[in-house]
C-alpha atoms as a PDB file:
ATOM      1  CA  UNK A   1     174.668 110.861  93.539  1.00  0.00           C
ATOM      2  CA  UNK A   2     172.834 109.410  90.118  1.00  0.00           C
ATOM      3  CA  UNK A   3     171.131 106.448  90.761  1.00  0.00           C
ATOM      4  CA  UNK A   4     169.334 107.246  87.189  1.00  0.00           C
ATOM      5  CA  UNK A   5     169.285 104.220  84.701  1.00  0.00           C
ATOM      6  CA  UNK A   6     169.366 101.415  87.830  1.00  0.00           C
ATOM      7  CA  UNK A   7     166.353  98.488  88.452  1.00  0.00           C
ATOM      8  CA  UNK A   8     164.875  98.025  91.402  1.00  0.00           C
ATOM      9  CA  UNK A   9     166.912  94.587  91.879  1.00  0.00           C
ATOM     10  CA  UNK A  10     169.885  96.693  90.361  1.00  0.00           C
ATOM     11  CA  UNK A  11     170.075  99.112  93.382  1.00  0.00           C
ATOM     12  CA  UNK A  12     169.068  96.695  95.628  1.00  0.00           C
ATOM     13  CA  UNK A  13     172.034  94.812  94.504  1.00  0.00           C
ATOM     14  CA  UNK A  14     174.303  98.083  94.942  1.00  0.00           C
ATOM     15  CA  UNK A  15     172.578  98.717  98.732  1.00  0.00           C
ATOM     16  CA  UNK A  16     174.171  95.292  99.395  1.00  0.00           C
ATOM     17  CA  UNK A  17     177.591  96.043  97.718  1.00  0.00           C
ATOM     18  CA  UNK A  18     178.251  99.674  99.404  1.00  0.00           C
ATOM     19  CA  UNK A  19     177.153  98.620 102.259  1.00  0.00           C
ATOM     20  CA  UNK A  20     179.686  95.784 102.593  1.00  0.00           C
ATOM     21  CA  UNK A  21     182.331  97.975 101.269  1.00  0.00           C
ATOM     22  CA  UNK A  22     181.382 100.400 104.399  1.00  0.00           C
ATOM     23  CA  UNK A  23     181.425  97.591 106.790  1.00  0.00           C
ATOM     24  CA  UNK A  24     184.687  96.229 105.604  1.00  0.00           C
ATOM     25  CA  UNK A  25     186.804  98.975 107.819  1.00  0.00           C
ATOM     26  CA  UNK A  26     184.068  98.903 110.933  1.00  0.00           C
ATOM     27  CA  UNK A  27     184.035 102.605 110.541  1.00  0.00           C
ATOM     28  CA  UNK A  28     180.866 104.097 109.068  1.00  0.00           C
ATOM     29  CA  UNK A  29     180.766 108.039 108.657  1.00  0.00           C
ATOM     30  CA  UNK A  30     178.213 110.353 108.017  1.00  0.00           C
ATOM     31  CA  UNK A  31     178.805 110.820 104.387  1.00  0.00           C
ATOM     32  CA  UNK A  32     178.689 106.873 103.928  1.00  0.00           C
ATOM     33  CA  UNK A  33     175.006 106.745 105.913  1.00  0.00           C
ATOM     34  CA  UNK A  34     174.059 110.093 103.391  1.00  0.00           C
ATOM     35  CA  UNK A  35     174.726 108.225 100.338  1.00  0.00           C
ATOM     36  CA  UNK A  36     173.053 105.080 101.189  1.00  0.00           C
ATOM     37  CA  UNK A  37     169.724 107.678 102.577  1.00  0.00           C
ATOM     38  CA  UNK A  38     170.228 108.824  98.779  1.00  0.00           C
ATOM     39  CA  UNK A  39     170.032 105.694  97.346  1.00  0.00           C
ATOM     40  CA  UNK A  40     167.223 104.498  99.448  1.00  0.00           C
ATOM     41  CA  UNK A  41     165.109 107.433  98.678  1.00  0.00           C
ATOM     42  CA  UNK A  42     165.046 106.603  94.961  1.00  0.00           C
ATOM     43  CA  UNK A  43     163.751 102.806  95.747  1.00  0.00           C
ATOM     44  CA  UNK A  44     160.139 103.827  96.277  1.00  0.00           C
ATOM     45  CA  UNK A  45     159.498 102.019  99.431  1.00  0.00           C
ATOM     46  CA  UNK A  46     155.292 101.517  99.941  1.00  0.00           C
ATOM     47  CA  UNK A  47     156.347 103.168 103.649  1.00  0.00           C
ATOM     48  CA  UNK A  48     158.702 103.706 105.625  1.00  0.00           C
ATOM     49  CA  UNK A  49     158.537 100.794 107.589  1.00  0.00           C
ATOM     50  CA  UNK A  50     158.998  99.077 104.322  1.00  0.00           C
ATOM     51  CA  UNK A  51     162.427 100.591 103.974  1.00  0.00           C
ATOM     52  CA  UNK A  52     163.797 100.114 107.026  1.00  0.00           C
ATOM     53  CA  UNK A  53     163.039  96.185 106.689  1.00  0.00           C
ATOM     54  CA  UNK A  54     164.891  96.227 103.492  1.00  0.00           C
ATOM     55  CA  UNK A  55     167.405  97.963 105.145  1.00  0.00           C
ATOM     56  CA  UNK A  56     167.573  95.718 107.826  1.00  0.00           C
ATOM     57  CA  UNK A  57     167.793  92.757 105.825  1.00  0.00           C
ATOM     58  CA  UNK A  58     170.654  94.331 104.137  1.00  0.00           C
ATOM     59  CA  UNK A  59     172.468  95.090 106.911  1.00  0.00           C
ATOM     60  CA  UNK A  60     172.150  91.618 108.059  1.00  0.00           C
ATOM     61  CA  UNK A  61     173.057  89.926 104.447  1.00  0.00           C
ATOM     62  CA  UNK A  62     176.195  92.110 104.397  1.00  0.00           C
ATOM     63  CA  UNK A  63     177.479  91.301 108.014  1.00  0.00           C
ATOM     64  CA  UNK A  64     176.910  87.651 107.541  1.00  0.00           C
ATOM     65  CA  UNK A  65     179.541  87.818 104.348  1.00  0.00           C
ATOM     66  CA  UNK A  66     183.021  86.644 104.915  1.00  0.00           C
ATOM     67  CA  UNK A  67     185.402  89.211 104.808  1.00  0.00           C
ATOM     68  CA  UNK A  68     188.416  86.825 103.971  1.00  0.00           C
ATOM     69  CA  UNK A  69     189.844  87.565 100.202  1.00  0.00           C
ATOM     70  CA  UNK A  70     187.935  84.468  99.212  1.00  0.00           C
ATOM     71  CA  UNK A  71     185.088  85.200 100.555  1.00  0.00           C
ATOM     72  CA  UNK A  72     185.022  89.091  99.153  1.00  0.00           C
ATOM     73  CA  UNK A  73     185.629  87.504  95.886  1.00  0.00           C
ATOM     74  CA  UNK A  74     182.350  85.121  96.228  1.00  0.00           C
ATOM     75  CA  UNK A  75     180.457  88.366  97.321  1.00  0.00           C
ATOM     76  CA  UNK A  76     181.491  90.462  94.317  1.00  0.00           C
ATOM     77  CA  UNK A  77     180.805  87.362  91.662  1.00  0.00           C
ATOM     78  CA  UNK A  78     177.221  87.385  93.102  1.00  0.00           C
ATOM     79  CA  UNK A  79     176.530  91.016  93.005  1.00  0.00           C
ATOM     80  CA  UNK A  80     178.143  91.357  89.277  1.00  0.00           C
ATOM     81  CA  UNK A  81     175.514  89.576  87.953  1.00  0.00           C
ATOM     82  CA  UNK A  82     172.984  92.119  88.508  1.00  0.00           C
ATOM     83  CA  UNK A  83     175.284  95.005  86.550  1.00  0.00           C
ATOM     84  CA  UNK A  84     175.420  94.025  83.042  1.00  0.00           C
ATOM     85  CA  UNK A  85     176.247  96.865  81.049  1.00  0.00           C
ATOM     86  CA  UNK A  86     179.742  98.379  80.848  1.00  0.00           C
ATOM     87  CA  UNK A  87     178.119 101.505  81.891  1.00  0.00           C
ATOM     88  CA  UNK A  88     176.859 100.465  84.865  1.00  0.00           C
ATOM     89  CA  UNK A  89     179.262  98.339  86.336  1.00  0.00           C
ATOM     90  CA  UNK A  90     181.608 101.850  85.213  1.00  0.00           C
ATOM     91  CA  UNK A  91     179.068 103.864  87.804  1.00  0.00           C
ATOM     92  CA  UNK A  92     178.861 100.744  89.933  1.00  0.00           C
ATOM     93  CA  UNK A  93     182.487 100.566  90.887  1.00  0.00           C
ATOM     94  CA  UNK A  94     182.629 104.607  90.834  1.00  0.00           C
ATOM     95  CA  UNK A  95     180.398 105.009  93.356  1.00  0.00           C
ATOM     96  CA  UNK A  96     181.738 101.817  95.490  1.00  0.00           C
ATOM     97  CA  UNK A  97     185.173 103.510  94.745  1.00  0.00           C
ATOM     98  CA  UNK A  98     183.506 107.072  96.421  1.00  0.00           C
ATOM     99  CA  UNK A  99     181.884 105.530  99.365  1.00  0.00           C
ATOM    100  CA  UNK A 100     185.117 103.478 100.342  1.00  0.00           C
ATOM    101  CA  UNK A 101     187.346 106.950 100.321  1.00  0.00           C
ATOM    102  CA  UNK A 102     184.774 109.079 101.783  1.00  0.00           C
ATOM    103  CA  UNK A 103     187.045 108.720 104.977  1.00  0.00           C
ATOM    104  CA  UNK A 104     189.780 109.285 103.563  1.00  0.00           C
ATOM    105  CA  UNK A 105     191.341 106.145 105.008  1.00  0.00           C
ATOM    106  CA  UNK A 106     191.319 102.936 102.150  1.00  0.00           C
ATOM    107  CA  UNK A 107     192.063  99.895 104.209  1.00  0.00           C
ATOM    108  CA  UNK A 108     193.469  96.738 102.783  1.00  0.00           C
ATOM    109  CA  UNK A 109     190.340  95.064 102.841  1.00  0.00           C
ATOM    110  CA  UNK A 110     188.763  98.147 101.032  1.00  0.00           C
ATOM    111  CA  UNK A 111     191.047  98.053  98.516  1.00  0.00           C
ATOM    112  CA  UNK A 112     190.731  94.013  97.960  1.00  0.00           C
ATOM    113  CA  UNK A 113     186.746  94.909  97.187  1.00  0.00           C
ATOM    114  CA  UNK A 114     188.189  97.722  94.699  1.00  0.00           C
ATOM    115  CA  UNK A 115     190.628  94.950  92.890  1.00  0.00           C
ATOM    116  CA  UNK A 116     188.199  92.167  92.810  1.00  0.00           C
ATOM    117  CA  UNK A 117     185.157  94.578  91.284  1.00  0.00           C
ATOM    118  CA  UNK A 118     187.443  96.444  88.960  1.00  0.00           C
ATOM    119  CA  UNK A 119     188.641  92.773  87.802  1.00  0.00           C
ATOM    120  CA  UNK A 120     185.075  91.361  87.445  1.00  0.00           C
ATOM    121  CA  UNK A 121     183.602  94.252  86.451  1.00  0.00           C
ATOM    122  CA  UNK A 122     186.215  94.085  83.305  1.00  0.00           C
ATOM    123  CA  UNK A 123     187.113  97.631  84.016  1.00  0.00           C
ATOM    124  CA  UNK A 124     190.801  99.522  83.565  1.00  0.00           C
ATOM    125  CA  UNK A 125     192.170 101.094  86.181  1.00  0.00           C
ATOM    126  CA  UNK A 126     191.639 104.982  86.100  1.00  0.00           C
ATOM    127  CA  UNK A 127     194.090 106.031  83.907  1.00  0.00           C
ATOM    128  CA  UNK A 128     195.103 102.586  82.085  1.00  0.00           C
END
C-alpha cells in the first residue's frame, strides 16, 4: 500500500477512518491488521511504545463513534477535512474501499461508510 504524499495528521486521520470501516462488521482479518501495520510503519513513531499508544487511542476514538447512518455521516464530515486534494481523498476512499472488501463480505454498514465518503469526498462512482 502507498501511503506516499500523506501528513502526519493526514494518516493519522486515515488510521482513524480504516479502522472504523474495519470495526463496522466486528470482523477484523489478517489482511485488515497488515494494512493498518503498513500504515503505522510509515508514521515514524519515537518507539514503539509510542505507537501502540497512538494505536490505542485510535482504537478507542473509533469504538466510541456511533455506528447509526447519522452518526457514520458525522464521522466521515470530520475526517474529510483532513483530505483536501482530489487526489487524496481518490486514494483515501480507494484504500477505505480495499480494506472494507478484504473479506470479501461488504456489510450494509460498510457500504453506508463507502456512500457517505464517496459523496463527501465529491468522488464518481467507479465507472460513472
Amino acid at each position: 500500500m502507498d501511503f506516499s504524499g500523506y501528513t502526519k495528521s493526514q494518516k493519522e486521520a486515515l488510521v482513524d477512518l480504516l479502522l472504523y470501516g474495519m470495526y463496522l462488521d466486528g470482523n477484523l482479518s489478517a489482511i485488515e491488521d497488515r494494512r493498518i501495520g503498513e500504515l503505522l510503519a510509515t508514521m515514524e513513531f519515537p518507539s514503539e511504545d509510542a505507537q501502540q499508544r497512538f494505536l490505542d487511542a485510535a482504537y478507542t476514538r473509533t469504538r466510541q463513534r456511533s455506528v447509526t447512518e447519522e452518526g457514520i455521516r458525522s464521522f466521515v464530515t470530520e475526517v474529510a477535512r483532513n483530505f483536501s486534494t482530489p487526489d487524496l481523498r481518490r486514494r483515501t476512499f480507494n484504500l477505505l474501499e480495499s480494506m472494507v472488501s478484504s473479506d470479501n463480505n461488504v456489510i450494509d454498514k460498510e457500504r453506508t461508510l463507502l456512500a457517505l465518503v464517496r459523496e463527501e469526498f465529491k468522488l464518481r462512482p467507479a465507472g460513472g
